[in-house]
PDB file of N, CA and C in Angstrom:
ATOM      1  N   UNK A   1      98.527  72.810 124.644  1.00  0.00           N
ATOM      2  CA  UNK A   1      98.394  73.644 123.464  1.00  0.00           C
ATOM      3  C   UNK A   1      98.658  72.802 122.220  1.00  0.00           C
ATOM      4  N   UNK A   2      97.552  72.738 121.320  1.00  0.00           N
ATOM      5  CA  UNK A   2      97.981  72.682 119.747  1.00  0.00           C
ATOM      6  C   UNK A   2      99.135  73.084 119.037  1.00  0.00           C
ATOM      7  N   UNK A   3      99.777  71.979 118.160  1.00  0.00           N
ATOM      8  CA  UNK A   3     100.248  72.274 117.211  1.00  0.00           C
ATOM      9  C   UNK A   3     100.500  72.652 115.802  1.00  0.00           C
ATOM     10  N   UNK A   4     100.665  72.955 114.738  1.00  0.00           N
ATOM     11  CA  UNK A   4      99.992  73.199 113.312  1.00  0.00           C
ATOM     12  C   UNK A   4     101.689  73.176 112.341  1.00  0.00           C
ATOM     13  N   UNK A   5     101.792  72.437 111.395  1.00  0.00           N
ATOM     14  CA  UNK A   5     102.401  72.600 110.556  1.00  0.00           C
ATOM     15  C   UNK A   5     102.400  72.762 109.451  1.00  0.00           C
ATOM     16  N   UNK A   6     102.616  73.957 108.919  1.00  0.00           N
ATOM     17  CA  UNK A   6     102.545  74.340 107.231  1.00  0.00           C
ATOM     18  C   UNK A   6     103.892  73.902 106.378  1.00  0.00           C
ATOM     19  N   UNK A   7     103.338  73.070 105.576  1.00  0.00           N
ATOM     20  CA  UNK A   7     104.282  73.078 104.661  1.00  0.00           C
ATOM     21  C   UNK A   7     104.075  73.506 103.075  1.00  0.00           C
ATOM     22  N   UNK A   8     104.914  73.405 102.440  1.00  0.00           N
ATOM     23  CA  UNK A   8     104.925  74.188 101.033  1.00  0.00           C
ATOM     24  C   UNK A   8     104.863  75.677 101.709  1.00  0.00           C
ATOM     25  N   UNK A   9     105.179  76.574 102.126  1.00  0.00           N
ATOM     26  CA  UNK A   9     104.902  77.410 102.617  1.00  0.00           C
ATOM     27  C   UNK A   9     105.960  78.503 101.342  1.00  0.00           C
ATOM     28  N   UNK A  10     105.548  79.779 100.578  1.00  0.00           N
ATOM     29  CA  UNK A  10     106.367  80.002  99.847  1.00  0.00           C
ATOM     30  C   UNK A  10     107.026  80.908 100.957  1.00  0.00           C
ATOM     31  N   UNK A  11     108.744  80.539 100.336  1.00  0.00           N
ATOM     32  CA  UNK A  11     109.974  81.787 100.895  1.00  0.00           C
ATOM     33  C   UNK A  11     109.311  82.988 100.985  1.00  0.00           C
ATOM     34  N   UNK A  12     108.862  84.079  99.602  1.00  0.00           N
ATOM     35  CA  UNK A  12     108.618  85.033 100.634  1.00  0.00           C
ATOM     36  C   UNK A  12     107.227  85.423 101.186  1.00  0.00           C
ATOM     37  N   UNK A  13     106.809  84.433 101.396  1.00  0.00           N
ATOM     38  CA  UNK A  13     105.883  84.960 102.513  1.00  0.00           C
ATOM     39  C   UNK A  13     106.304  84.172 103.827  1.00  0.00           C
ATOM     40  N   UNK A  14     107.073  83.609 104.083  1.00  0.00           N
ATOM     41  CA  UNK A  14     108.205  83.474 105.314  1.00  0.00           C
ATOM     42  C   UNK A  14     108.767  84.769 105.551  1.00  0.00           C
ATOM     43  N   UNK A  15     109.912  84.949 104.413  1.00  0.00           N
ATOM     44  CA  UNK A  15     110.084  86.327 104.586  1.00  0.00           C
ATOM     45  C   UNK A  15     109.651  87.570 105.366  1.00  0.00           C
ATOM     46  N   UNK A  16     108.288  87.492 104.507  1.00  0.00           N
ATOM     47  CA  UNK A  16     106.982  88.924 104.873  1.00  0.00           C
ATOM     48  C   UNK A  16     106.534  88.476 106.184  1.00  0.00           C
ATOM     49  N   UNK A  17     106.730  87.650 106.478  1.00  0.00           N
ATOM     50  CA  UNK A  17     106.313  87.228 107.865  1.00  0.00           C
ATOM     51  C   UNK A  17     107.125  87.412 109.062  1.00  0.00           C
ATOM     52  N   UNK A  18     108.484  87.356 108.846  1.00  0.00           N
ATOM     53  CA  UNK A  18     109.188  87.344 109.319  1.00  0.00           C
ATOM     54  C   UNK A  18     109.499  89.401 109.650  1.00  0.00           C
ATOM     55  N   UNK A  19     109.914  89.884 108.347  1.00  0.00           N
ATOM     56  CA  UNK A  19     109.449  91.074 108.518  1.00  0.00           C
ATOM     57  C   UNK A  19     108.365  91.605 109.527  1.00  0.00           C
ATOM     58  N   UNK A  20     107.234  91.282 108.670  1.00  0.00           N
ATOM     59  CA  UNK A  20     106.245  92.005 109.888  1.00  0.00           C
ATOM     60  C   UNK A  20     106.458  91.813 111.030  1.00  0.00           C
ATOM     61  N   UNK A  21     106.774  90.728 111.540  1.00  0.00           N
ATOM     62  CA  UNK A  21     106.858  90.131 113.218  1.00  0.00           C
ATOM     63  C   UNK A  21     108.017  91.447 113.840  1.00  0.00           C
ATOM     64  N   UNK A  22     109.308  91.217 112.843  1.00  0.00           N
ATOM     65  CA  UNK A  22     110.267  92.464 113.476  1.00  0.00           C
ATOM     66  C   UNK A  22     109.706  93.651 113.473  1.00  0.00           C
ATOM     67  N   UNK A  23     108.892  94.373 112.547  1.00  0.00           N
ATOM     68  CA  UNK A  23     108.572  95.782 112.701  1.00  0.00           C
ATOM     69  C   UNK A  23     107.610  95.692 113.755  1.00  0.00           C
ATOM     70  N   UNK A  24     106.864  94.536 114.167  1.00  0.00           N
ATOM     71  CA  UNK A  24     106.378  94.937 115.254  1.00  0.00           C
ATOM     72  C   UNK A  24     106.861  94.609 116.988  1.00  0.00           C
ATOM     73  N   UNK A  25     108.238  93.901 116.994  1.00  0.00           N
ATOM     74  CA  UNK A  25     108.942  93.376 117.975  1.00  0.00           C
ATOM     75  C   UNK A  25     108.212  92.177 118.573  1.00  0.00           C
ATOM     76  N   UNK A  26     107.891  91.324 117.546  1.00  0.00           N
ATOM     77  CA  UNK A  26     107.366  89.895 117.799  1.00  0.00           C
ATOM     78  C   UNK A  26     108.685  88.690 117.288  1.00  0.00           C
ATOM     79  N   UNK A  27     108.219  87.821 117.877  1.00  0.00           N
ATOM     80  CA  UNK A  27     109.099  86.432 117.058  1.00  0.00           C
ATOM     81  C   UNK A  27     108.181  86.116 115.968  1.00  0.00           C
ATOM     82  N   UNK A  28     108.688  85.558 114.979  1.00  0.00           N
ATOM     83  CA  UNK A  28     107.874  85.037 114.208  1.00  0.00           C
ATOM     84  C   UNK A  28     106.536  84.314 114.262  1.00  0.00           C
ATOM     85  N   UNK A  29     106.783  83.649 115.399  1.00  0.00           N
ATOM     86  CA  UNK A  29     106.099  82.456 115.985  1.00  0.00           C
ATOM     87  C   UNK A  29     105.161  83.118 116.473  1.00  0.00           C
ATOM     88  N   UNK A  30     104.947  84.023 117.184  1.00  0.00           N
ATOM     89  CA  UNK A  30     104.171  85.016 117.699  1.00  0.00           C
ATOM     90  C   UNK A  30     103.289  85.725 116.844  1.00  0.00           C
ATOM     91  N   UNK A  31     103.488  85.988 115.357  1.00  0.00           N
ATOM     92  CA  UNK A  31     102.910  87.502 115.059  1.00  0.00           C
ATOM     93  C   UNK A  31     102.371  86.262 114.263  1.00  0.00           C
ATOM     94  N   UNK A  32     102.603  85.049 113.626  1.00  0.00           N
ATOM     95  CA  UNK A  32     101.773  84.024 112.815  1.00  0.00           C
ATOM     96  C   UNK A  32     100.216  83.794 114.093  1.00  0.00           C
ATOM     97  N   UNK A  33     100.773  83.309 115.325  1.00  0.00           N
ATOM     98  CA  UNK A  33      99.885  83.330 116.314  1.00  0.00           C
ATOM     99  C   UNK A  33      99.243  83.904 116.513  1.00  0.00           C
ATOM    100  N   UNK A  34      99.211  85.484 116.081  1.00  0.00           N
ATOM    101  CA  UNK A  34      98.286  86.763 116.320  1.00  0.00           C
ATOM    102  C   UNK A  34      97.316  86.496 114.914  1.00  0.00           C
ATOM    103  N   UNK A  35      97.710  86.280 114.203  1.00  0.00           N
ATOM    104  CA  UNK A  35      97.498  86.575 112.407  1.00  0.00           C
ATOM    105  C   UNK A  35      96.128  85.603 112.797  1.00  0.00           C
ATOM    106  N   UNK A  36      96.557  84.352 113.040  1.00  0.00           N
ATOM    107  CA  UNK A  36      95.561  83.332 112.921  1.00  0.00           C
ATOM    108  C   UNK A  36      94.563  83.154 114.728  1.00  0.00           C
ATOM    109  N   UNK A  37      94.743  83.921 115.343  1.00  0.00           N
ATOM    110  CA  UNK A  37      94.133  84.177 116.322  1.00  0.00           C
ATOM    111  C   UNK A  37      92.761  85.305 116.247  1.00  0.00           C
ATOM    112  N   UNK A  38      93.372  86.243 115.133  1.00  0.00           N
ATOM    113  CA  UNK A  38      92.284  87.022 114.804  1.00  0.00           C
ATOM    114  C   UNK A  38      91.874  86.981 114.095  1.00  0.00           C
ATOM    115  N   UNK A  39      91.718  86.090 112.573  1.00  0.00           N
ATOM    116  CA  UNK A  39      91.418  85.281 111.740  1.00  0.00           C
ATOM    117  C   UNK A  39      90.315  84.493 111.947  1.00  0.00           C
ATOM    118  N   UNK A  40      90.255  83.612 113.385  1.00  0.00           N
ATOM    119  CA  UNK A  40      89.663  82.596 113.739  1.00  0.00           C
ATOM    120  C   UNK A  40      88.148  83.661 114.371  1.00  0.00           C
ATOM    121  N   UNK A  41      88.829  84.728 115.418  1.00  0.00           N
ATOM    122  CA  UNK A  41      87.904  85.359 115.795  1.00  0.00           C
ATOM    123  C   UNK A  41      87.363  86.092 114.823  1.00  0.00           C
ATOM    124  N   UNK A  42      87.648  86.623 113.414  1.00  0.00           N
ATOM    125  CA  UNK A  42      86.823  87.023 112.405  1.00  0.00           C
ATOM    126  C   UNK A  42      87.141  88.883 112.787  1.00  0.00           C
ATOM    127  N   UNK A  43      88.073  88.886 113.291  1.00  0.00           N
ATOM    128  CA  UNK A  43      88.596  90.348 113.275  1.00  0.00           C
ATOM    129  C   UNK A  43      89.689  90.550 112.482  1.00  0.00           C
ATOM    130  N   UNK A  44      89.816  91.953 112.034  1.00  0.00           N
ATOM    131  CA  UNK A  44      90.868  92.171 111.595  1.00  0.00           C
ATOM    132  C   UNK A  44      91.285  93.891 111.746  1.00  0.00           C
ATOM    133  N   UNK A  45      92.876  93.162 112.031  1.00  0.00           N
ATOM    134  CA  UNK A  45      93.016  95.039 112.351  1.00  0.00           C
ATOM    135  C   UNK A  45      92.946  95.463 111.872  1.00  0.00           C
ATOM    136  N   UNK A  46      92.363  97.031 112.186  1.00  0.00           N
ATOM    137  CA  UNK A  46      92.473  98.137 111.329  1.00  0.00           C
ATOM    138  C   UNK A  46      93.754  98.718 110.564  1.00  0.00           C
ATOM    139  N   UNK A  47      94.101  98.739 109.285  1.00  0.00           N
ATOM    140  CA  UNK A  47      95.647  99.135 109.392  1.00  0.00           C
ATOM    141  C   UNK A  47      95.515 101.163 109.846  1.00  0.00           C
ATOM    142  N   UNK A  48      97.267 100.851 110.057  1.00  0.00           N
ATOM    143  CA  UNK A  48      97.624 101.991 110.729  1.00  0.00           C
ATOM    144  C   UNK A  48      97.491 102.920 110.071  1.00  0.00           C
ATOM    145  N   UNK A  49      96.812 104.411 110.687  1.00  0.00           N
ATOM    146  CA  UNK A  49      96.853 105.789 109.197  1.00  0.00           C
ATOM    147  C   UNK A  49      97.772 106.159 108.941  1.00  0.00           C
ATOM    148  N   UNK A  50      97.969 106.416 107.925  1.00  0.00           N
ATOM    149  CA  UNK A  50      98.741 106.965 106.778  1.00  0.00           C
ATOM    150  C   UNK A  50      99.392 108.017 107.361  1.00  0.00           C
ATOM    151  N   UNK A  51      98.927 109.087 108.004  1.00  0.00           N
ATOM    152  CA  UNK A  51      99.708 109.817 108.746  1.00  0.00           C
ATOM    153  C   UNK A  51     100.464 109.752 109.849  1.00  0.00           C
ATOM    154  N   UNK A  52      99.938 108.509 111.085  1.00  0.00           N
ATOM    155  CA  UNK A  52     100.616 108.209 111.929  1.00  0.00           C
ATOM    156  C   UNK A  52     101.421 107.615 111.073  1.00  0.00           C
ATOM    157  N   UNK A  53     101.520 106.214 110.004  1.00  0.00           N
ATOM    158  CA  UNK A  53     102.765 105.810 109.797  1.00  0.00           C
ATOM    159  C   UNK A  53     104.247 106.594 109.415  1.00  0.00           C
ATOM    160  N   UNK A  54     103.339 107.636 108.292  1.00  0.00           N
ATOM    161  CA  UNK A  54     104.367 108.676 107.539  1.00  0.00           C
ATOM    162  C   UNK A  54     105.015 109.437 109.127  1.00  0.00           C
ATOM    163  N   UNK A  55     104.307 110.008 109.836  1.00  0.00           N
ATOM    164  CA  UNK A  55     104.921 110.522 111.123  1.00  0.00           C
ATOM    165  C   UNK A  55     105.887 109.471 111.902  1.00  0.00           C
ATOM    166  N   UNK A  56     106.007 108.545 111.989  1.00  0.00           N
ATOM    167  CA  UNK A  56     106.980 107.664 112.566  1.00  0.00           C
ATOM    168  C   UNK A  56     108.134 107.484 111.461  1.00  0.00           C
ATOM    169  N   UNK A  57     107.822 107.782 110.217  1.00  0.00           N
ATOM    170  CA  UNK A  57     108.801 106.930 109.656  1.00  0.00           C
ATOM    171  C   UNK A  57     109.836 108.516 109.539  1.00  0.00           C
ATOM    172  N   UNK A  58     109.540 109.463 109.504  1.00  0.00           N
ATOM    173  CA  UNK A  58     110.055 110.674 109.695  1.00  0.00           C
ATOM    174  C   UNK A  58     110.179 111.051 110.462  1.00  0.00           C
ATOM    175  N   UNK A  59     110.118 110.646 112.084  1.00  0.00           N
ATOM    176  CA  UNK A  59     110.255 111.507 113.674  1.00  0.00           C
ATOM    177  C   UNK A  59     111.989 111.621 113.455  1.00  0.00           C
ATOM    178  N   UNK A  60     112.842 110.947 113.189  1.00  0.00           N
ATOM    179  CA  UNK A  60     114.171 111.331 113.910  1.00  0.00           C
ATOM    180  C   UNK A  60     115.164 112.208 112.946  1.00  0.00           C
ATOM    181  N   UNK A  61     114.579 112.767 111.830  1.00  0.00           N
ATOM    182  CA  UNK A  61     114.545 113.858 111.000  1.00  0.00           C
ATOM    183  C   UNK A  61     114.628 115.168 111.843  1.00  0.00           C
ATOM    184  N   UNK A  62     113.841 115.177 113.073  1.00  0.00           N
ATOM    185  CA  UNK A  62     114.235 116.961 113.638  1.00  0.00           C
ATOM    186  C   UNK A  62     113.114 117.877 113.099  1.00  0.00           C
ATOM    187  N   UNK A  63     112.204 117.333 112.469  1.00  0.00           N
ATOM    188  CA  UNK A  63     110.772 117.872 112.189  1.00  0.00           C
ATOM    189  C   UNK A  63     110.485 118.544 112.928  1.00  0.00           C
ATOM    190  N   UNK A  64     109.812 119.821 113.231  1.00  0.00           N
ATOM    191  CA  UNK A  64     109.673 120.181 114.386  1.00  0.00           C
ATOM    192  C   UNK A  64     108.230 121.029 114.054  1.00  0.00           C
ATOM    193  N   UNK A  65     108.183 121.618 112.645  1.00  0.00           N
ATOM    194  CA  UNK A  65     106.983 122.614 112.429  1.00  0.00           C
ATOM    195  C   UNK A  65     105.525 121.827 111.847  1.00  0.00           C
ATOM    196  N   UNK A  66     104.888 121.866 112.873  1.00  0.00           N
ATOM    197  CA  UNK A  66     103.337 121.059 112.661  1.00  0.00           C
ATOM    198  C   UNK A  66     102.749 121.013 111.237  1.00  0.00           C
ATOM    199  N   UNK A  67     102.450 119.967 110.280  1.00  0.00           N
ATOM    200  CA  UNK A  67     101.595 120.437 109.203  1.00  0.00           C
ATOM    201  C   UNK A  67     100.272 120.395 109.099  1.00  0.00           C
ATOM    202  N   UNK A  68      99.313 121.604 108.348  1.00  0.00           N
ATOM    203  CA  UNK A  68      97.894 121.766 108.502  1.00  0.00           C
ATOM    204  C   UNK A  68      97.265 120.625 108.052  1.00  0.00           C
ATOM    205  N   UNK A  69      96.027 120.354 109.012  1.00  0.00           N
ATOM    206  CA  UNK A  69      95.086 119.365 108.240  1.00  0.00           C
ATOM    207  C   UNK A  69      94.405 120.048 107.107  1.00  0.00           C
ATOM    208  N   UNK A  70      94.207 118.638 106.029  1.00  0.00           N
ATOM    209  CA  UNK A  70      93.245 118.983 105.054  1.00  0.00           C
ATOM    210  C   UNK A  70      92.059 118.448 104.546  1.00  0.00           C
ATOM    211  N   UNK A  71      91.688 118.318 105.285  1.00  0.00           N
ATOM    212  CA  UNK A  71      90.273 117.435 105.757  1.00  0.00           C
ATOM    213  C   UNK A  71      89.196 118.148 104.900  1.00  0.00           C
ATOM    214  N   UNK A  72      88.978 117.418 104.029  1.00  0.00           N
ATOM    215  CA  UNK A  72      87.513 117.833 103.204  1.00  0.00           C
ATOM    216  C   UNK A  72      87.837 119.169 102.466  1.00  0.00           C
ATOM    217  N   UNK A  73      89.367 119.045 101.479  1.00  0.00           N
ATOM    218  CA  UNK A  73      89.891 119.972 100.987  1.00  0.00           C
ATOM    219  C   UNK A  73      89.716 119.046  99.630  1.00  0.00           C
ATOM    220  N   UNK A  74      89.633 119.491  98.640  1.00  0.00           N
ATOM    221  CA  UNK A  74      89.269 119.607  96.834  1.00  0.00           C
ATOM    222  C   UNK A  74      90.832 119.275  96.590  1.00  0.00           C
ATOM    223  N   UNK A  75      91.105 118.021  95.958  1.00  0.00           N
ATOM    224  CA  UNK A  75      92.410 117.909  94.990  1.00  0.00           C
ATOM    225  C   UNK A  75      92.623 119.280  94.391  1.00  0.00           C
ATOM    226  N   UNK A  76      93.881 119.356  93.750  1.00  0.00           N
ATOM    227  CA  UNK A  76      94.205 120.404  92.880  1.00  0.00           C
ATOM    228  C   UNK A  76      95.612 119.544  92.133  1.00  0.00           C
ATOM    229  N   UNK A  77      95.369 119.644  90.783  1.00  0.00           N
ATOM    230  CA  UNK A  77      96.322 119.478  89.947  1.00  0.00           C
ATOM    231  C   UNK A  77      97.863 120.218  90.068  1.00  0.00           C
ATOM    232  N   UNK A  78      99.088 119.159  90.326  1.00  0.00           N
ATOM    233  CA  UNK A  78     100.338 120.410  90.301  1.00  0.00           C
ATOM    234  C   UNK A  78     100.237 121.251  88.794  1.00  0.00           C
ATOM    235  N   UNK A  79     100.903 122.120  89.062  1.00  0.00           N
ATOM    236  CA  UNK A  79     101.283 122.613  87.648  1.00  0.00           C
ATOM    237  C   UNK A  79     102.873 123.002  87.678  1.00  0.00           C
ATOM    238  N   UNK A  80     103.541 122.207  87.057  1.00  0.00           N
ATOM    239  CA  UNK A  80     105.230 122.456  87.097  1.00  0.00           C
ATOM    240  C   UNK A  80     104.954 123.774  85.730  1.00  0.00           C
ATOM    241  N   UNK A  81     106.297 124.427  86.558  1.00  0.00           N
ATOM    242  CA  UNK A  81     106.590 125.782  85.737  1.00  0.00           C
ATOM    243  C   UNK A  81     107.525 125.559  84.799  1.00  0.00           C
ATOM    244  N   UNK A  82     107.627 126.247  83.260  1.00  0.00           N
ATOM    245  CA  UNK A  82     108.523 125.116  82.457  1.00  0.00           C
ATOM    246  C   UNK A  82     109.786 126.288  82.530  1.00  0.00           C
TER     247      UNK A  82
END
């Protein structure tokens, strides 16, 4: 196996790297390996929806009552009451 060394590399995108690898239970070394593995193959993931994320980041809250989809529903302006 190949080796590759980056240098000048800025802190935080070490950092952000480092991050991402933990939120997804990778080593660092690993989730750089994924990054540039699918890079090379000219894929890229889809990011995650907005609702699955918001639903994970709120499961251990005790949520329990389903909310309606609104799929092909018209914005509406709030209107705060003064």
């Amino acid at each position: 196996m190949a080796q590759l060394v980056v240098r000048n590399l800025d802190d935080g995108v070490k950092d952000a790297l480092r991050a991402l690898a933990a939120r997804r239970g990778r080593s660092m070394e690993e989730e750089v390996r994924e990054i540039l593995r699918a890079a090379a193959q000219g894929e890229e993931s889809p990011p995650e929806p907005l609702g699955t994320r918001i639903a994970r980041r709120f499961a251990g809250l005790g949520l329990t009552e389903a909310l309606p989809e609104l799929h092909g529903q018209a914005a509406r302006a709030v209107v705060f009451e003064e």
